[in-house]
N, C-alpha and C. Protein backbone atom coordinates (compact mmCIF):
# COMPACT_ATOMS: atom_id res chain seq x y z
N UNK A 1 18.20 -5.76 -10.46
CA UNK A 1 18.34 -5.30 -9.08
C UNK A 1 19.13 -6.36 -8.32
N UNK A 2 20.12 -5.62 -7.63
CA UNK A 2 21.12 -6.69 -6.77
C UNK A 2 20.07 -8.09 -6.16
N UNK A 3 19.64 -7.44 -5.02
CA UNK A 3 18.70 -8.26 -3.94
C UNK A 3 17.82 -9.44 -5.09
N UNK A 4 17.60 -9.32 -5.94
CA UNK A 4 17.00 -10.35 -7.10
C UNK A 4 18.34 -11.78 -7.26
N UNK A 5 19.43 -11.06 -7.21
CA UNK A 5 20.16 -12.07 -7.52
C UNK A 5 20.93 -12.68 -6.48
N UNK A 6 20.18 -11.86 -5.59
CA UNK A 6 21.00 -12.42 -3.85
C UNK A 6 20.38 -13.72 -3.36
N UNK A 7 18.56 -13.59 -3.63
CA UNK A 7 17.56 -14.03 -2.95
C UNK A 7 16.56 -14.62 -4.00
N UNK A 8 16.12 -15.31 -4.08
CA UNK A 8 15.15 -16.20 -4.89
C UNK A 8 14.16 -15.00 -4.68
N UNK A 9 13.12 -14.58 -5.72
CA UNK A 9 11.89 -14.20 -5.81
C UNK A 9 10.54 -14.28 -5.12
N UNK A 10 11.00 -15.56 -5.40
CA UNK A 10 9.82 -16.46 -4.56
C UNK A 10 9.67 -15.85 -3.27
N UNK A 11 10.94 -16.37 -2.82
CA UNK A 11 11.30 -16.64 -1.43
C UNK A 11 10.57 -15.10 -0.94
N UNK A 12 11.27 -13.84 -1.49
CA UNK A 12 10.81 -12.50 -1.47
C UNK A 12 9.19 -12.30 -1.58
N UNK A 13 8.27 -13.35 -2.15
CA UNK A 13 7.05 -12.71 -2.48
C UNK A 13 6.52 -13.34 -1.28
N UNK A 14 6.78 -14.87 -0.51
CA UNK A 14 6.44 -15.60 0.10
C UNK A 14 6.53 -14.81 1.68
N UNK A 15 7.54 -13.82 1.65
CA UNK A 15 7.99 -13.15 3.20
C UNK A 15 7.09 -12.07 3.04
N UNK A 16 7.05 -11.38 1.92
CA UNK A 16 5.78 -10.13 1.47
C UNK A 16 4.12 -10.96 2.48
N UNK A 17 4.28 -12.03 1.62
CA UNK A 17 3.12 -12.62 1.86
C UNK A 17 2.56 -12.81 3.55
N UNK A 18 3.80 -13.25 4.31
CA UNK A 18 3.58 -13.83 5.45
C UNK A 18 3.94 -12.62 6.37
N UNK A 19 4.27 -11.72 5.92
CA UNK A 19 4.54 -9.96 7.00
C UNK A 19 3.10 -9.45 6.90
N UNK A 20 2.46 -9.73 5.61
CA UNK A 20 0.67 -9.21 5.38
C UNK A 20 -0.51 -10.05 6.20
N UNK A 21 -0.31 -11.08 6.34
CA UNK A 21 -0.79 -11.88 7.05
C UNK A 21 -0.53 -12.17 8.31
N UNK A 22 0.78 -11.83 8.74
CA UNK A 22 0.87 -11.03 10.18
C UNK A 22 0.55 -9.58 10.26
N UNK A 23 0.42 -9.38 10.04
CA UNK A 23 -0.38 -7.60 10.36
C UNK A 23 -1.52 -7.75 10.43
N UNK A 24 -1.90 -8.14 9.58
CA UNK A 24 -3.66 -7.98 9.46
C UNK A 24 -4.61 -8.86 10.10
N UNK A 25 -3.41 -10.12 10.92
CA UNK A 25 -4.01 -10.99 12.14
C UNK A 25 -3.59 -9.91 13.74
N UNK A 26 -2.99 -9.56 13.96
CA UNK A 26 -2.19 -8.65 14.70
C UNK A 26 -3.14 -7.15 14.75
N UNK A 27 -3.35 -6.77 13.72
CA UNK A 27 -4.75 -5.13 13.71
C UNK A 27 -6.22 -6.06 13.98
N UNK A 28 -6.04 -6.84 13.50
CA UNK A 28 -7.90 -7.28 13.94
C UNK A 28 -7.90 -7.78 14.97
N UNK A 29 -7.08 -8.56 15.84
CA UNK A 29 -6.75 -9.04 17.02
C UNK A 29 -6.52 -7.85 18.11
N UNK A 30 -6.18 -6.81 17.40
CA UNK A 30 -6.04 -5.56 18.54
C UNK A 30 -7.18 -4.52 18.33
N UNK A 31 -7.81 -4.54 17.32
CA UNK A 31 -8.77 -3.52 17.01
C UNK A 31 -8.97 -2.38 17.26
N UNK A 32 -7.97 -1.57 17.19
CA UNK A 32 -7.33 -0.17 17.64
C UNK A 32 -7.42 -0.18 18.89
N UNK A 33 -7.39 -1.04 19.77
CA UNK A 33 -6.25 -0.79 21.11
C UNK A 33 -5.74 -0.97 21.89
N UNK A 34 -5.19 -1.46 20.53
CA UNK A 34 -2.92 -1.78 21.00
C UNK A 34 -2.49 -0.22 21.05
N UNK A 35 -1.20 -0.97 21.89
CA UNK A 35 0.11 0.89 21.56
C UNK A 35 -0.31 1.77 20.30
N UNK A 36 -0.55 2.63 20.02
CA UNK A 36 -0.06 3.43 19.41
C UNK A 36 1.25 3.03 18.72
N UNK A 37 2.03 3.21 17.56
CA UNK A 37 2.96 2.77 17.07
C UNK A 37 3.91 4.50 16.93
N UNK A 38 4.94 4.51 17.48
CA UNK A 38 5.60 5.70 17.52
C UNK A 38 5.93 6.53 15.70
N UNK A 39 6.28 7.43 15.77
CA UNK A 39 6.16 8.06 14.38
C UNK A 39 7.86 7.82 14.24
N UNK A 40 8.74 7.25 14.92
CA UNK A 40 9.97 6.78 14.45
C UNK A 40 9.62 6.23 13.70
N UNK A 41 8.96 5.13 13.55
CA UNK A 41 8.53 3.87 12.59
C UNK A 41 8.36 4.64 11.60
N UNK A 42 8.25 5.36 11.14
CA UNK A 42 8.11 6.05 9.72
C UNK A 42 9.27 6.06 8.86
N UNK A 43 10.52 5.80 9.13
CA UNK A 43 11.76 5.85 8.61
C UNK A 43 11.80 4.36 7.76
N UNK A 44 11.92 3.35 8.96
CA UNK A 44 11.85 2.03 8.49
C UNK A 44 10.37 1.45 7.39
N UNK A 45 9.51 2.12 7.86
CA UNK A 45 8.35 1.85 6.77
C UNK A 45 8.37 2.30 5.57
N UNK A 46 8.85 3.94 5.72
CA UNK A 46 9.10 4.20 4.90
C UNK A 46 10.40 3.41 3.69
N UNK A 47 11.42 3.28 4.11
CA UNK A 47 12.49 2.18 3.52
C UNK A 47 11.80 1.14 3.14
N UNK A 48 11.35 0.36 3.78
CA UNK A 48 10.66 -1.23 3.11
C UNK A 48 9.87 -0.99 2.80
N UNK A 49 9.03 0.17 2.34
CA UNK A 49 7.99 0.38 1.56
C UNK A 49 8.69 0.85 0.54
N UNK A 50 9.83 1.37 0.13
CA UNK A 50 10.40 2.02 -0.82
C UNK A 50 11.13 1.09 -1.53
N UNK A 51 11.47 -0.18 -0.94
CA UNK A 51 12.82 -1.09 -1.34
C UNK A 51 11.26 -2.51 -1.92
N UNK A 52 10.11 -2.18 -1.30
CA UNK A 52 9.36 -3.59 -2.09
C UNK A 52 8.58 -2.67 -2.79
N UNK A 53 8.28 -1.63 -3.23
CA UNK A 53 7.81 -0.67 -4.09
C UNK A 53 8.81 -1.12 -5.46
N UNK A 54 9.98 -1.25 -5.41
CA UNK A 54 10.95 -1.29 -6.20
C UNK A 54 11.29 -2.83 -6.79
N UNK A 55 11.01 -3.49 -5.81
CA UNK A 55 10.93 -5.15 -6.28
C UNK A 55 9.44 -5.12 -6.46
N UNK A 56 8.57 -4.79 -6.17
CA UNK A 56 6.93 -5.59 -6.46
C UNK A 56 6.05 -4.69 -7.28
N UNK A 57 6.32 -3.05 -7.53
CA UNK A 57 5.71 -2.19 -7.72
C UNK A 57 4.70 -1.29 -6.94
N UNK A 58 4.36 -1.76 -5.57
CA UNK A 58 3.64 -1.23 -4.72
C UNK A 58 4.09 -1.08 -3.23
N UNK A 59 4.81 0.15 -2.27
CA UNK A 59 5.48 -0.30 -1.09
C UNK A 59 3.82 -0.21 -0.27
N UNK A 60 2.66 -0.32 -0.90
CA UNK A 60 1.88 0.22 -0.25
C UNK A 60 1.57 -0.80 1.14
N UNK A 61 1.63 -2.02 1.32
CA UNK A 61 1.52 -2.81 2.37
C UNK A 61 2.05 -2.06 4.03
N UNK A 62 3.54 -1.89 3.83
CA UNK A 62 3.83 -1.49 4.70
C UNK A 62 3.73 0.23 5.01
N UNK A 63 3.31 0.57 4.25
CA UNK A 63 2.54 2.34 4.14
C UNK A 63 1.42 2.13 5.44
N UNK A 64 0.22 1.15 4.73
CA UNK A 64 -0.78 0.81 5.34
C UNK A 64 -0.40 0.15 6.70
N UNK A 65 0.44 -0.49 7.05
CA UNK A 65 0.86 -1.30 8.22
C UNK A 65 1.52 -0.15 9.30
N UNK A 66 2.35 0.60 8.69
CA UNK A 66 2.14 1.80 9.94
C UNK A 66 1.23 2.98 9.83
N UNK A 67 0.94 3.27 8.96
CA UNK A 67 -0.49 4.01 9.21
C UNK A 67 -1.68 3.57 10.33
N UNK A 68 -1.81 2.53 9.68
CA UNK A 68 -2.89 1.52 10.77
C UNK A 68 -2.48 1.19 12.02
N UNK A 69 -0.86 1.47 12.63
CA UNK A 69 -1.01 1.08 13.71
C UNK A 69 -0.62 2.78 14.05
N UNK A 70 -0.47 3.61 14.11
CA UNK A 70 -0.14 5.08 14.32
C UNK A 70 -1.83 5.66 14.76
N UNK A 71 -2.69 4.31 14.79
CA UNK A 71 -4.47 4.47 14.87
C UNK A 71 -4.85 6.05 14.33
N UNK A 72 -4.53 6.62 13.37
CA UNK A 72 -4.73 7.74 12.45
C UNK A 72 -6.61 7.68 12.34
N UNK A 73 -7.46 8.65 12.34
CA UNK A 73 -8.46 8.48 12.14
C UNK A 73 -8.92 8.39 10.27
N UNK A 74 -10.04 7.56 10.11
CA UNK A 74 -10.05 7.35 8.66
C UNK A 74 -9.87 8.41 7.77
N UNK A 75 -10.20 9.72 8.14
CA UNK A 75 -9.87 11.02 7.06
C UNK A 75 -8.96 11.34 7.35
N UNK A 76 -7.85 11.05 7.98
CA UNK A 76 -6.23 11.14 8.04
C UNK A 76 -5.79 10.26 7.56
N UNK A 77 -6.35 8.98 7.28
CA UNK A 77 -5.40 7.93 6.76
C UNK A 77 -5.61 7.88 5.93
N UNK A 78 -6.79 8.14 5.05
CA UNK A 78 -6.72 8.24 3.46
C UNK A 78 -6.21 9.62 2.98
N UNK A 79 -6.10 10.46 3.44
CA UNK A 79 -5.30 11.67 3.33
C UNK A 79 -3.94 11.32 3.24
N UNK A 80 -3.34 11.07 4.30
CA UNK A 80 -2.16 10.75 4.12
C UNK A 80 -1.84 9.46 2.42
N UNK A 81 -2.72 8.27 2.83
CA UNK A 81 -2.32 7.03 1.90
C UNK A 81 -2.35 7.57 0.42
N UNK A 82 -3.39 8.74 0.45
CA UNK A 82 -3.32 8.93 -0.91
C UNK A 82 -2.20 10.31 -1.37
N UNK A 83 -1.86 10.69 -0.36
CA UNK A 83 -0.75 11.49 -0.91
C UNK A 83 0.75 10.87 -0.71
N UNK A 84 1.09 9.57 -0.21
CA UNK A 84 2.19 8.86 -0.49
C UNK A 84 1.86 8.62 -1.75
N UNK A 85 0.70 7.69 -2.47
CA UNK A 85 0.92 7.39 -3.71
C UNK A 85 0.67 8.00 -4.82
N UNK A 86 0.01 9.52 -4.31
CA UNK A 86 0.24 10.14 -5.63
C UNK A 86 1.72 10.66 -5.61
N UNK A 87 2.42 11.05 -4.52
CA UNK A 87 3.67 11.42 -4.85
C UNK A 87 5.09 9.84 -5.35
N UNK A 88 4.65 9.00 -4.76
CA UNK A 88 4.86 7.74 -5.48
C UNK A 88 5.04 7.85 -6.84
N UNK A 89 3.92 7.63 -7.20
CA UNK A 89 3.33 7.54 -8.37
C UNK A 89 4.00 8.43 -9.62
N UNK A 90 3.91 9.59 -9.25
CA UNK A 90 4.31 10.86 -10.06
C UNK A 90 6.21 10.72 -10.31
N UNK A 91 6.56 10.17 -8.70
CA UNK A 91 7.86 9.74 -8.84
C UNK A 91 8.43 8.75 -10.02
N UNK A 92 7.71 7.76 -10.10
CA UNK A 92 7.88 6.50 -11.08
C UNK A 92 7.63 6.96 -12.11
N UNK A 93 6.63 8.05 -12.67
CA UNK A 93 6.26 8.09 -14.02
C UNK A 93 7.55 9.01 -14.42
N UNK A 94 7.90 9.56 -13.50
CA UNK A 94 8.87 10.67 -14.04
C UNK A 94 10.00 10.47 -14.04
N UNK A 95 10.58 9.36 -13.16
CA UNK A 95 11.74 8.48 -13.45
C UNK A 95 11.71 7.56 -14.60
N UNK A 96 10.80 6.82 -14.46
CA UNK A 96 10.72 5.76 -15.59
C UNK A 96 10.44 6.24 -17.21
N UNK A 97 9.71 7.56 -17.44
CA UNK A 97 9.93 8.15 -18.52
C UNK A 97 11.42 9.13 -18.80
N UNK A 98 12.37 9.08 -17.85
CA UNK A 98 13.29 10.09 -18.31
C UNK A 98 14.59 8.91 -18.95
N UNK A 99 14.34 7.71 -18.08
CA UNK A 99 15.03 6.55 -17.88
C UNK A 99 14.69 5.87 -19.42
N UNK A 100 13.71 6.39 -20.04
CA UNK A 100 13.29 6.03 -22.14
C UNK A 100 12.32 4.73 -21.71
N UNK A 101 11.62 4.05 -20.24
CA UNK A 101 10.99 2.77 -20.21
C UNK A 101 9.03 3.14 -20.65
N UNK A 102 8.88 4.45 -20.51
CA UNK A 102 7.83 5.02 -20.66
C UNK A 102 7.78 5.46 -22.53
N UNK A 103 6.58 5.11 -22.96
CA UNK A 103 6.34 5.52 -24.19
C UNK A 103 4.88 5.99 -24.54
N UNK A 104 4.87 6.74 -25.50
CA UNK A 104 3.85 7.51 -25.97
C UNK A 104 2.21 6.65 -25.67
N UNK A 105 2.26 5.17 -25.89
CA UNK A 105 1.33 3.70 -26.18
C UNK A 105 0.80 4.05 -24.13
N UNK A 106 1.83 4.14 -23.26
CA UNK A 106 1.46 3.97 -22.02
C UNK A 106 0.56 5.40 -21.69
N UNK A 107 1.35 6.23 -22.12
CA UNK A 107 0.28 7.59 -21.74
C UNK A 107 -0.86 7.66 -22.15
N UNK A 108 -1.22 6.80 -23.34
CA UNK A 108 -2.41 6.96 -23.96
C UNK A 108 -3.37 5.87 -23.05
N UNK A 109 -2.82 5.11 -22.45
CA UNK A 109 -3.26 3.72 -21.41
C UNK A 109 -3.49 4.79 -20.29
N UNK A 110 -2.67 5.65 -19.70
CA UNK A 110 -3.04 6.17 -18.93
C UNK A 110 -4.41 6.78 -18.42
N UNK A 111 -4.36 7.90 -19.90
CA UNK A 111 -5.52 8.97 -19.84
C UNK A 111 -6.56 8.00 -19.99
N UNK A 112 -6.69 7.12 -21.10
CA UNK A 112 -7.79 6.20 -21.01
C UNK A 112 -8.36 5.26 -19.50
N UNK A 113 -7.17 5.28 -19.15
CA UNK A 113 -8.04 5.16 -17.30
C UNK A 113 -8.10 5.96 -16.48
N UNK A 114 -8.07 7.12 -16.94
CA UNK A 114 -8.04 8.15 -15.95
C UNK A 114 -9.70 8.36 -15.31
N UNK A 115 -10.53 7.90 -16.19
CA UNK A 115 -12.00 8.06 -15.74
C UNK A 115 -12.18 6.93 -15.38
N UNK A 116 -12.07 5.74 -15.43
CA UNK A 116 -12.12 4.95 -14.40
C UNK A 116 -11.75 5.06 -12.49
N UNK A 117 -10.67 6.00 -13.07
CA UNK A 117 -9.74 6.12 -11.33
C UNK A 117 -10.30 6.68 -10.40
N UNK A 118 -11.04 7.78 -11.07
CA UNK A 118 -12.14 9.59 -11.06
C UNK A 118 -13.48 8.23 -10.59
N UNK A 119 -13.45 7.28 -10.94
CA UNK A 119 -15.03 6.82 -10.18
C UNK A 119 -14.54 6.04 -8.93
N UNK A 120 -13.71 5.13 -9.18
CA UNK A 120 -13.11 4.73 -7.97
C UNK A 120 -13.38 5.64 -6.78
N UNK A 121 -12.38 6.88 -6.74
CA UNK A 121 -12.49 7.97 -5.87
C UNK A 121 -13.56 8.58 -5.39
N UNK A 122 -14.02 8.54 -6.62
CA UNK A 122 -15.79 9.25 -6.10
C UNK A 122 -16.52 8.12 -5.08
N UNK A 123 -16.44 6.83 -5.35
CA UNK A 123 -17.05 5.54 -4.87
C UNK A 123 -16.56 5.74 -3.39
N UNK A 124 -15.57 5.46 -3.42
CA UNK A 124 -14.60 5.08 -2.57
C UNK A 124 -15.09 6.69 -1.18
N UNK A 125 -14.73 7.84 -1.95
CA UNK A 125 -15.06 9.25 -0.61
C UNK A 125 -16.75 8.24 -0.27
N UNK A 126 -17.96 8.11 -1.26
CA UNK A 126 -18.92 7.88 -0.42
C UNK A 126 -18.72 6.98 0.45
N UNK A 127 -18.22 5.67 0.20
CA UNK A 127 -18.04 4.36 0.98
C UNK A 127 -17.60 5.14 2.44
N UNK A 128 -16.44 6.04 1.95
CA UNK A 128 -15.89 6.01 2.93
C UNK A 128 -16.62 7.11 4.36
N UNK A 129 -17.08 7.56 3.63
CA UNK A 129 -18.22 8.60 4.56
C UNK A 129 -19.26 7.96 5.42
N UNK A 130 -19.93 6.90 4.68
CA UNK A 130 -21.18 5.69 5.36
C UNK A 130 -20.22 5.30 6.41
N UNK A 131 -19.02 4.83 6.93
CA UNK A 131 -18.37 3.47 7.55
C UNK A 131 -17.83 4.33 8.52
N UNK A 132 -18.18 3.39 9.44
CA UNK A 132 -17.50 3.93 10.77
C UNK A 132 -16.29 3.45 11.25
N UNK A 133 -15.09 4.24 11.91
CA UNK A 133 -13.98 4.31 12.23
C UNK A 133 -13.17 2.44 12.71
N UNK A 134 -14.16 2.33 13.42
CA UNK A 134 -14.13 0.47 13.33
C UNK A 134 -14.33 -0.18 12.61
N UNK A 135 -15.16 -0.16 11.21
CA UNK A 135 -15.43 -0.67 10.29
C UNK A 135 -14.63 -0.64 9.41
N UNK A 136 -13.89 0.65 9.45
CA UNK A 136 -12.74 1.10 8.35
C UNK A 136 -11.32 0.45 9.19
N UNK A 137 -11.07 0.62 9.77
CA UNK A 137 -10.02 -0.25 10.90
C UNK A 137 -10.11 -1.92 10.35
N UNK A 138 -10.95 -2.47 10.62
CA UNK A 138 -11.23 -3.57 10.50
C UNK A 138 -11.26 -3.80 8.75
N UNK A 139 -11.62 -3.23 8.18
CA UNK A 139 -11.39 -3.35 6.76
C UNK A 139 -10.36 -3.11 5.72
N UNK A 140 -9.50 -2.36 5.80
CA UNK A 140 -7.94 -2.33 6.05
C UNK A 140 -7.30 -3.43 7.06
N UNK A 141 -7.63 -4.21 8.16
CA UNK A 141 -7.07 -5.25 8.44
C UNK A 141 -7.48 -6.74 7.36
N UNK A 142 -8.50 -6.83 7.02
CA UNK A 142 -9.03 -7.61 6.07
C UNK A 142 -8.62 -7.32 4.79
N UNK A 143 -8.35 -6.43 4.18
CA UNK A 143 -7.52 -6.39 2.98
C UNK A 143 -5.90 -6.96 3.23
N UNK A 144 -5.38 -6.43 4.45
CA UNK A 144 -3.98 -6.68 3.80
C UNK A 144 -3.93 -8.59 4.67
N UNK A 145 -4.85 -9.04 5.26
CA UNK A 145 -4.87 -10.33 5.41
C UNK A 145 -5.59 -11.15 3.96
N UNK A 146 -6.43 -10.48 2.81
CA UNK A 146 -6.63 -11.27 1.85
C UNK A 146 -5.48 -11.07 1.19
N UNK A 147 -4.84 -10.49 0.60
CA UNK A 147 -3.95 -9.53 0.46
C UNK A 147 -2.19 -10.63 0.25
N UNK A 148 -2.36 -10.64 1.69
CA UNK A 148 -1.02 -11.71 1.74
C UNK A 148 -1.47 -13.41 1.86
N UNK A 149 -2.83 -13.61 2.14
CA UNK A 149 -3.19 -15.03 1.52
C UNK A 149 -3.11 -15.21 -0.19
N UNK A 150 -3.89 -14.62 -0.59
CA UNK A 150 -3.52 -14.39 -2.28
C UNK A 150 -2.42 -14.48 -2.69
N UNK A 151 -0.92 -14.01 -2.10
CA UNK A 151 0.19 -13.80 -2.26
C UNK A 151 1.32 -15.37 -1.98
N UNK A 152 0.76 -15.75 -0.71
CA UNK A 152 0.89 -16.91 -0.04
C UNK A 152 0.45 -18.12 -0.79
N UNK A 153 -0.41 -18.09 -1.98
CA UNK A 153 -0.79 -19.49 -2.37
C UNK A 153 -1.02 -19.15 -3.81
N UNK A 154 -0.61 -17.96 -3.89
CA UNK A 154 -0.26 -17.46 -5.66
C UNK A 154 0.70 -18.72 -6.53
């Protein structure tokens, strides 16, 4: 990828790092209510979620970073988050297998976690049913601040 040979790696994981760690000081500091974040922002999030999806494997940071400020209620935002990455997702497998990088060894990796994923989800709807709209706010700000510390001193 061009941008790899433009820009040190590092340098790229280190700005990942320090955009996550501004957000997630920035959402807990506002605690749903700051502005509203306009649904223009969806273009540009969408892009740098698509362009570090492509360098890191996940654009999900900045998915979550305007979701969370668009103050979406929690059964809209996991609605939405999880239908970016299943359509994500489905995207990559179906590029990357037509592209010959996918092989028979990964699908079988697949299905074998497929019941792992199926409990996650199940876990995850109860969790998410107990927690209240501030709690879930605030916990999505605490992920993507561990998130980009982890990243930051990786």
């Amino acid at each position: 990828f061009w941008l790899f040979r433009l820009v040190d790696a590092e340098w790229l994981v280190k700005t990942l790092a320090l955009f996550l760690i501004g957000v997630g000081i920035y959402q807990l500091r506002s605690d749903g209510n700051g502005q509203r974040v306009s649904a223009l922002w969806a273009l540009p999030a969408g892009g740098f979620g698509g362009l570090v999806g492509t360098l890191f494997g996940t654009g999900g940071p900045f998915y979550v970073a305007y979701l969370h400020g668009r103050q979406l209620d929690k059964v809209a935002f996991r609605a939405t988050f999880s239908t970016i990455f299943l359509l994500d997702g489905a995207n990559r497998i179906v590029s990357y297998a037509l592209a010959g990088f996918l092989n028979e060894r990964f699908f079988g990796i697949l299905l074998w976690l497929a019941p792992t994923m199926a409990l996650g989800v199940f876990v995850g709807r109860h969790l998410h049913a107990d927690i209240s709209q501030k709690t879930f706010r605030r916990g999505i700000s605490i992920l993507l601040l561990l998130s980009g510390s982890i990243l930051l001193f990786k």
